[in-house]
PDB file of N, CA and C in Angstrom:
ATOM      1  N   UNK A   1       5.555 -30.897 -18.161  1.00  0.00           N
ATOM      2  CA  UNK A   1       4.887 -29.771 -17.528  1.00  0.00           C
ATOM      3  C   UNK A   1       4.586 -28.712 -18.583  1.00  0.00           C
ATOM      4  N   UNK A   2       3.248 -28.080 -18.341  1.00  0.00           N
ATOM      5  CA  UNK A   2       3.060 -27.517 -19.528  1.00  0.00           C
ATOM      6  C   UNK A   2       3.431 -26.193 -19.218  1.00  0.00           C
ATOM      7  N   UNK A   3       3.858 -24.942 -19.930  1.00  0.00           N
ATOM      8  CA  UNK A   3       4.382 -23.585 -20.158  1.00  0.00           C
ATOM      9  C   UNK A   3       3.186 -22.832 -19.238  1.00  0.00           C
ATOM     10  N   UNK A   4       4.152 -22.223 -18.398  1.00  0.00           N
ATOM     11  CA  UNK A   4       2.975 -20.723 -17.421  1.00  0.00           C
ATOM     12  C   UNK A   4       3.429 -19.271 -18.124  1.00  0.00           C
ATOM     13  N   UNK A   5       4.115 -19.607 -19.284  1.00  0.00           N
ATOM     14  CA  UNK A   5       4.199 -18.281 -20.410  1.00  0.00           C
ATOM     15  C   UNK A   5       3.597 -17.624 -20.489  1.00  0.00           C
ATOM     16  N   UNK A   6       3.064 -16.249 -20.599  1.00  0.00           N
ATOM     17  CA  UNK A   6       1.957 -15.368 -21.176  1.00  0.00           C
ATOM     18  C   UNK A   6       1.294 -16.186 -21.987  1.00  0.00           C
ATOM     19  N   UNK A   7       2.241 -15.816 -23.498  1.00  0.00           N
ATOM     20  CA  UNK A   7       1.937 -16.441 -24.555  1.00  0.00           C
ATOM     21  C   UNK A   7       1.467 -17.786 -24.721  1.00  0.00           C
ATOM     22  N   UNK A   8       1.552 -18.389 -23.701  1.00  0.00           N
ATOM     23  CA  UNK A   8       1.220 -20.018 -23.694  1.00  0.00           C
ATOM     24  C   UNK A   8       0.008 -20.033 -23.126  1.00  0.00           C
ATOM     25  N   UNK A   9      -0.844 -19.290 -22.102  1.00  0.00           N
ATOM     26  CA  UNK A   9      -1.935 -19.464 -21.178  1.00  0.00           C
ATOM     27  C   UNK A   9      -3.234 -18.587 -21.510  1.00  0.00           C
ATOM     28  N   UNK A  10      -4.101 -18.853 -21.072  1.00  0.00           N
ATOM     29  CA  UNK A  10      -5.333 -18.440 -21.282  1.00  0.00           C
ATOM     30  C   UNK A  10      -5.321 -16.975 -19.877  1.00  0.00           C
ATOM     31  N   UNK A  11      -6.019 -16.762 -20.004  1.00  0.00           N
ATOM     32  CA  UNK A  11      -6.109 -15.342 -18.712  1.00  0.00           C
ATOM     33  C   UNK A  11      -6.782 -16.655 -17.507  1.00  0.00           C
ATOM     34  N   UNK A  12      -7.783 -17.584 -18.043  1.00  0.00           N
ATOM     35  CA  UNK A  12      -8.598 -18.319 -16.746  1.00  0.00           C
ATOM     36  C   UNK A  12      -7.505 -19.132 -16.426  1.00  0.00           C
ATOM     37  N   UNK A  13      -6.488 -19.955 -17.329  1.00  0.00           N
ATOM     38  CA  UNK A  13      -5.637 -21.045 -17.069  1.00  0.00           C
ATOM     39  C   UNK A  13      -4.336 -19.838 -15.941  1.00  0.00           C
ATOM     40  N   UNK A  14      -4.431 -19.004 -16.167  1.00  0.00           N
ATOM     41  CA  UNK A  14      -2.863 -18.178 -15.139  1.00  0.00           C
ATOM     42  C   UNK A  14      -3.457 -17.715 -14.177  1.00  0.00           C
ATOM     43  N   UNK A  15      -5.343 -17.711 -13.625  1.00  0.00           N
ATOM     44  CA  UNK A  15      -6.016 -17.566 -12.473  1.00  0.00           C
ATOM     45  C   UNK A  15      -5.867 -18.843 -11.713  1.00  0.00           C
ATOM     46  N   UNK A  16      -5.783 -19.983 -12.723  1.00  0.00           N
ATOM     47  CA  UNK A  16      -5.890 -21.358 -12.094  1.00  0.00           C
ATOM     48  C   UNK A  16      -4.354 -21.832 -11.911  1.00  0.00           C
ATOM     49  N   UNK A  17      -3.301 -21.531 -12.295  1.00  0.00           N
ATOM     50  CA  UNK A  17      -1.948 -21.670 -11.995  1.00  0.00           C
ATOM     51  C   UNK A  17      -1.582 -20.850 -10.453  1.00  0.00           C
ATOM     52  N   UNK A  18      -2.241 -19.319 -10.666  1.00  0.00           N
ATOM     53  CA  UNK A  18      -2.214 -18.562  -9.131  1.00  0.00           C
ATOM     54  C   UNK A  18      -2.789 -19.302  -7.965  1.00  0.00           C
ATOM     55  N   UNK A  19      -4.260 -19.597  -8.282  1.00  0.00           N
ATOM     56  CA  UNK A  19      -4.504 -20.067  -7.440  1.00  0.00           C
ATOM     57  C   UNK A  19      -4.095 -21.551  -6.753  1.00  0.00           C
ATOM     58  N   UNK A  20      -3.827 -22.503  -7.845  1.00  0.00           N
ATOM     59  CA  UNK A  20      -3.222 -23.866  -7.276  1.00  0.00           C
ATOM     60  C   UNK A  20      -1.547 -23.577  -6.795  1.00  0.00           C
ATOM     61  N   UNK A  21      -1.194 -22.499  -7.043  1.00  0.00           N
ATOM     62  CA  UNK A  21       0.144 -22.513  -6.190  1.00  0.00           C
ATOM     63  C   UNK A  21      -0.007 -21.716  -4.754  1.00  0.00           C
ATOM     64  N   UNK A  22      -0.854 -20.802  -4.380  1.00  0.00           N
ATOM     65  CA  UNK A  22      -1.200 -20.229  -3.451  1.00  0.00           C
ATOM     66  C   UNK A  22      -2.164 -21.394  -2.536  1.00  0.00           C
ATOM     67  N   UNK A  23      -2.230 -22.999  -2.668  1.00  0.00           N
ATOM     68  CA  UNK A  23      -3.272 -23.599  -2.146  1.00  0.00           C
ATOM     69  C   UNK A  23      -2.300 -24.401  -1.245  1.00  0.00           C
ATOM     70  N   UNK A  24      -2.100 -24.058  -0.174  1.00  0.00           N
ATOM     71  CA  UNK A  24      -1.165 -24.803   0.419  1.00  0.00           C
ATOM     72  C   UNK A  24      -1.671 -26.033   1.339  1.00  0.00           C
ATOM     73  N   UNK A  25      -1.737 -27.244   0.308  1.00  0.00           N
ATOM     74  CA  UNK A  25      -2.109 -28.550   1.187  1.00  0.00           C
ATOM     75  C   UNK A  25      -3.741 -28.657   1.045  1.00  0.00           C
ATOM     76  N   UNK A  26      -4.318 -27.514   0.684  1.00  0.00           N
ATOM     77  CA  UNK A  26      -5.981 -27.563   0.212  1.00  0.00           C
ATOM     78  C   UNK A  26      -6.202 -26.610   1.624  1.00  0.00           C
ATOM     79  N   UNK A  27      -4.992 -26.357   1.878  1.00  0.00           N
ATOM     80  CA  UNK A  27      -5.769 -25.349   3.104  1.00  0.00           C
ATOM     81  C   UNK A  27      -5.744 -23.619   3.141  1.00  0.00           C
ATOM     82  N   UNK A  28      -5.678 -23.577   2.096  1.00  0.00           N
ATOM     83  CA  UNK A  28      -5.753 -22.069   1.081  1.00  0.00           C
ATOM     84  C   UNK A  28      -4.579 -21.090   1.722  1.00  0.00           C
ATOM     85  N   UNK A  29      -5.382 -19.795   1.693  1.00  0.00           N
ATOM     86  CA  UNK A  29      -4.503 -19.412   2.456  1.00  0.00           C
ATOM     87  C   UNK A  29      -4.255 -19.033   3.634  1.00  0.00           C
ATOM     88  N   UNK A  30      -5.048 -19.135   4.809  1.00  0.00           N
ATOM     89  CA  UNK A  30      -5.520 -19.474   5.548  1.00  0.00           C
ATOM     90  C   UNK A  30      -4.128 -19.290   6.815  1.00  0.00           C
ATOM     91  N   UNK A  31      -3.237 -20.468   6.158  1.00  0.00           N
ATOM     92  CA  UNK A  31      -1.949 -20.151   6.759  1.00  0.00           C
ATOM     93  C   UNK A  31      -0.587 -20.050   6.298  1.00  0.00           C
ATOM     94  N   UNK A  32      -1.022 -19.425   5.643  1.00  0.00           N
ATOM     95  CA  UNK A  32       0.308 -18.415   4.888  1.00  0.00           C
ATOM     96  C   UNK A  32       0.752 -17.149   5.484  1.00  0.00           C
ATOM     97  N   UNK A  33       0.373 -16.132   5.972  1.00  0.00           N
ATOM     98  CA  UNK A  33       0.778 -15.406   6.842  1.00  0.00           C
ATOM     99  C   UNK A  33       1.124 -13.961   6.240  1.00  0.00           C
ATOM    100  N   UNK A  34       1.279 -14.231   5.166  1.00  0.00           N
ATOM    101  CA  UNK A  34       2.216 -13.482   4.319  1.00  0.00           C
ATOM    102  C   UNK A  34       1.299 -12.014   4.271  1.00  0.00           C
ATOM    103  N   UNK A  35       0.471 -12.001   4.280  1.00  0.00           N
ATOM    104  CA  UNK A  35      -0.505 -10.671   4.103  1.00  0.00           C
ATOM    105  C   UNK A  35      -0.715  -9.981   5.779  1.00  0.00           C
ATOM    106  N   UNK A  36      -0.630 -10.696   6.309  1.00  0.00           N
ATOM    107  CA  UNK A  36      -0.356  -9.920   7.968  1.00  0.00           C
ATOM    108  C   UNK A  36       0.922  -9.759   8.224  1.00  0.00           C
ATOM    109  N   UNK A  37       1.882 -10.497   7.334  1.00  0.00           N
ATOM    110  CA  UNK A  37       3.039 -10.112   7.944  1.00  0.00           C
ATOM    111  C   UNK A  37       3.474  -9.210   6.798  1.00  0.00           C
ATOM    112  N   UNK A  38       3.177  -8.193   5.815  1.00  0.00           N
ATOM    113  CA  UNK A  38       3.289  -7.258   5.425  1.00  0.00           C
ATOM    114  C   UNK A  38       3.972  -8.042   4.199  1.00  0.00           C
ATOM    115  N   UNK A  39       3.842  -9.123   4.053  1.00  0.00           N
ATOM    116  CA  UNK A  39       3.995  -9.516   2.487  1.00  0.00           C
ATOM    117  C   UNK A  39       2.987  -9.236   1.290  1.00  0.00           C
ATOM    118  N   UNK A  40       1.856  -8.390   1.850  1.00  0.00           N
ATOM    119  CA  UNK A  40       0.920  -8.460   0.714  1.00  0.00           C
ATOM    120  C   UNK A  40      -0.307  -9.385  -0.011  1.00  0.00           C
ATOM    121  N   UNK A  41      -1.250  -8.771  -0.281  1.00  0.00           N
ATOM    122  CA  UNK A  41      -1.957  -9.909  -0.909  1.00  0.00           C
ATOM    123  C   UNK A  41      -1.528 -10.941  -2.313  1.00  0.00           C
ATOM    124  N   UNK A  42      -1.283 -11.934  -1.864  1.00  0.00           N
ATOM    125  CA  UNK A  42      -0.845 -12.950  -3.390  1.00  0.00           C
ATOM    126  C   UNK A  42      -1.699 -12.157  -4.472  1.00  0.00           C
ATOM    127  N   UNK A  43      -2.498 -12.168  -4.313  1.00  0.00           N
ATOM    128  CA  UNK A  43      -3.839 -12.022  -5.562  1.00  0.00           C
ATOM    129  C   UNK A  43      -3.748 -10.862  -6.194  1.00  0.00           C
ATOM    130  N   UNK A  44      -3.297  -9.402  -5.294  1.00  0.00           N
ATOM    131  CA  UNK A  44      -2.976  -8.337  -5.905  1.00  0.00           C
ATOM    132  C   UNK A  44      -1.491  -8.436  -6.190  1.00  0.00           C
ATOM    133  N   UNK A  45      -0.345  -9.414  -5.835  1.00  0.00           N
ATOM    134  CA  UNK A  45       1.002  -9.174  -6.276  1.00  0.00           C
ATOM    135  C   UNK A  45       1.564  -9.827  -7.692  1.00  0.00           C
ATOM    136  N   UNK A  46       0.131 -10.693  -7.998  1.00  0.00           N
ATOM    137  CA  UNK A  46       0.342 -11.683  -9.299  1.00  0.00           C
ATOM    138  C   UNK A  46      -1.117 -11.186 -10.362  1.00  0.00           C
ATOM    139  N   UNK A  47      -1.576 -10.013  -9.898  1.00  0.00           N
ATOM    140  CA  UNK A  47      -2.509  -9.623 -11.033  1.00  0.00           C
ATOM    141  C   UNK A  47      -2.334  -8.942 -12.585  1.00  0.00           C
ATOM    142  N   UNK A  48      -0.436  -8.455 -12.273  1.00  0.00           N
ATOM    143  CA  UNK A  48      -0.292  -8.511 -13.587  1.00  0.00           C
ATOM    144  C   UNK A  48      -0.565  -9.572 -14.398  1.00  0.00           C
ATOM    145  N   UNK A  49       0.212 -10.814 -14.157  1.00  0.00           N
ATOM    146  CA  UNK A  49       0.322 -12.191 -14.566  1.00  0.00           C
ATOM    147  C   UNK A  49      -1.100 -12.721 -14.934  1.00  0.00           C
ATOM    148  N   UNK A  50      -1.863 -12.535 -14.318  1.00  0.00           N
ATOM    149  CA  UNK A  50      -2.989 -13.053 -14.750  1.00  0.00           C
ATOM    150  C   UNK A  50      -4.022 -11.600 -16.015  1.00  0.00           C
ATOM    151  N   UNK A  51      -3.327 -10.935 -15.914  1.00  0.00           N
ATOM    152  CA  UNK A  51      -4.042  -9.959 -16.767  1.00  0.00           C
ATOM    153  C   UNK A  51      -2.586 -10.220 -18.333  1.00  0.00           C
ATOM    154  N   UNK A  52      -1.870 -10.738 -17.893  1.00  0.00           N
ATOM    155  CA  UNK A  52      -0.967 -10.995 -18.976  1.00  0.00           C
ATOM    156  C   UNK A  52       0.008  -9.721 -19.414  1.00  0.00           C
ATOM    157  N   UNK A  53       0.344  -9.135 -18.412  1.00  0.00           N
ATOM    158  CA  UNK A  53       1.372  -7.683 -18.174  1.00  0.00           C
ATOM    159  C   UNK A  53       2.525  -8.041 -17.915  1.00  0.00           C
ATOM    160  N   UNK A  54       2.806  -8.981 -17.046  1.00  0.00           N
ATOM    161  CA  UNK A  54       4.589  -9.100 -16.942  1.00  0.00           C
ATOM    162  C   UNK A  54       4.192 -10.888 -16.387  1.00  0.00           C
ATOM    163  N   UNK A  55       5.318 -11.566 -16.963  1.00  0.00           N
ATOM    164  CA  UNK A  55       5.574 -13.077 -16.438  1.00  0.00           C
ATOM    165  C   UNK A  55       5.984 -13.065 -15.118  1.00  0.00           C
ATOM    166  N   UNK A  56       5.357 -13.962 -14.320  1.00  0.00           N
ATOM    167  CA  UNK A  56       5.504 -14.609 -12.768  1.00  0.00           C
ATOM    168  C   UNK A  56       6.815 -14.289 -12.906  1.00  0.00           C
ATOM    169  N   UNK A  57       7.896 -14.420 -13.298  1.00  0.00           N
ATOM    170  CA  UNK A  57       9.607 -14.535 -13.313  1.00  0.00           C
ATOM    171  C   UNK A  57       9.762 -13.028 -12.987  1.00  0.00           C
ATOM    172  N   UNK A  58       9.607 -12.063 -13.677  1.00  0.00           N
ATOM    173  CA  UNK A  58       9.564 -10.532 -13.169  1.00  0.00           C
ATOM    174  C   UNK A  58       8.907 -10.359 -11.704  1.00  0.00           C
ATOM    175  N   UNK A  59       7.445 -10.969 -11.684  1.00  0.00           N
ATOM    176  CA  UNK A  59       7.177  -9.933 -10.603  1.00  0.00           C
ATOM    177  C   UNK A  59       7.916 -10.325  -9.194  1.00  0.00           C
ATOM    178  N   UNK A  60       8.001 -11.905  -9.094  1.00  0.00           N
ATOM    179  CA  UNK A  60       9.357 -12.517  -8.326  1.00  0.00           C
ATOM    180  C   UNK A  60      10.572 -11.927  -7.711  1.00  0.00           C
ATOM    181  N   UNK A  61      11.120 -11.559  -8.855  1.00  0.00           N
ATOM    182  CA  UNK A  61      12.519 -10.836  -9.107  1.00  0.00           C
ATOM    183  C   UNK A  61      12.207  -9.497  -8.125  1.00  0.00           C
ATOM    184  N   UNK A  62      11.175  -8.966  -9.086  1.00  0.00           N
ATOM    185  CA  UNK A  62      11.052  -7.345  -8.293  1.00  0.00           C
ATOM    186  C   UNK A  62      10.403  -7.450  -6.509  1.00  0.00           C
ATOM    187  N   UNK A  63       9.568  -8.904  -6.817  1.00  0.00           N
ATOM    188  CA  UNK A  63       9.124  -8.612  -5.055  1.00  0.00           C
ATOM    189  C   UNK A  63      10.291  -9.322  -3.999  1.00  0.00           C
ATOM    190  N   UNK A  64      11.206 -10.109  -4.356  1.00  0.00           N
ATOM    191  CA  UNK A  64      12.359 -10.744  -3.697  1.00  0.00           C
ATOM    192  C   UNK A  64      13.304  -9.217  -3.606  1.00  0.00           C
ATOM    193  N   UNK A  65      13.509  -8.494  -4.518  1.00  0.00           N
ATOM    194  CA  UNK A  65      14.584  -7.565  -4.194  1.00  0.00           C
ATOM    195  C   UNK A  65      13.953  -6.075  -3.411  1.00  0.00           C
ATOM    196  N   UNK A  66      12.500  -6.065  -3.213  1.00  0.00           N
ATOM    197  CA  UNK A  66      12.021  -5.158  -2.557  1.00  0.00           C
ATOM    198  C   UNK A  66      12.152  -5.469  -0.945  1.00  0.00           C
ATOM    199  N   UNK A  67      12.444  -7.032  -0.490  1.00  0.00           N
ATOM    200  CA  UNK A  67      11.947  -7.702   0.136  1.00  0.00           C
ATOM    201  C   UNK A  67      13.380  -7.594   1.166  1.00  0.00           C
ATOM    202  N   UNK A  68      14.430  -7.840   0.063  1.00  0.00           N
ATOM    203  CA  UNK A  68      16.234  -7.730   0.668  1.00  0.00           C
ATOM    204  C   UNK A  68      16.285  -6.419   1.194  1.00  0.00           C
ATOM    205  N   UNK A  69      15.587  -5.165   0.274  1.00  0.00           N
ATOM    206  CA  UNK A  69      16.117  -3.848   0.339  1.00  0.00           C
ATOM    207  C   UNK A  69      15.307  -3.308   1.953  1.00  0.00           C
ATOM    208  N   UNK A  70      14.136  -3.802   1.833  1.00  0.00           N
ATOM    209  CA  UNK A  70      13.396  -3.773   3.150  1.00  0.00           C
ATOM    210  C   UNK A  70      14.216  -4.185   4.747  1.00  0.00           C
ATOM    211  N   UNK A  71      15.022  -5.380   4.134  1.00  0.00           N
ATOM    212  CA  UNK A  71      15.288  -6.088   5.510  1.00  0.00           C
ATOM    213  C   UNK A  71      16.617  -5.692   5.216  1.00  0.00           C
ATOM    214  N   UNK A  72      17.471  -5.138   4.428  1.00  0.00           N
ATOM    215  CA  UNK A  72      19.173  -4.614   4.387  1.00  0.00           C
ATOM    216  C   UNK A  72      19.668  -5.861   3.853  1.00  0.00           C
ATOM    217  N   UNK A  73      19.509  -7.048   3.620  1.00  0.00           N
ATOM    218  CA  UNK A  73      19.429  -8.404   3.047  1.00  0.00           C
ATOM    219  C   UNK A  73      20.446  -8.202   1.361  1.00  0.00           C
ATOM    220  N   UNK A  74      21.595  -8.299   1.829  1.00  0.00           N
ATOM    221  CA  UNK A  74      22.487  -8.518   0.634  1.00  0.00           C
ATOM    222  C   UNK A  74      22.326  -9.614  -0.736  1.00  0.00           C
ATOM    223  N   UNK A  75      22.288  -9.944  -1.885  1.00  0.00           N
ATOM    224  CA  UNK A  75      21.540 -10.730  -2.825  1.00  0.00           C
ATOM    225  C   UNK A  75      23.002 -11.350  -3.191  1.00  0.00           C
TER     226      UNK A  75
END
């Protein structure tokens, strides 16, 4: 498997990593839910990553623990 590193990816190759992980089954996003249910748009929560500002592993971290602190959700 090849590296989703900053340093390893192109800006088009970490648009095309976002988008093939946001493609659920080829049925986009469509039914994911996550943006009506106040999870946010994927596209604006991984635009650092694709602008090459912070690695997928950070913004993760920070949106999982916004996510506990929201729901009282102990880690």
């Amino acid at each position: 498997m090849k590296s989703i590193l900053i340093k390893d990816t192109t800006r088009e190759e970490r648009e095309e990593i976002i988008r093939s992980s946001l493609d659920c089954g080829g049925g986009g996003c469509e039914n994911c839910s996550s943006c009506w249910l106040g999870g946010g748009s994927p596209w604006e929560i991984y635009q650092d990553y694709i602008d090459g500002k912070r690695e997928i592993r950070e913004i993760n971290m920070e949106y999982n623990e916004r996510y506990r602190q929201d729901r009282q959700i102990r880690g």
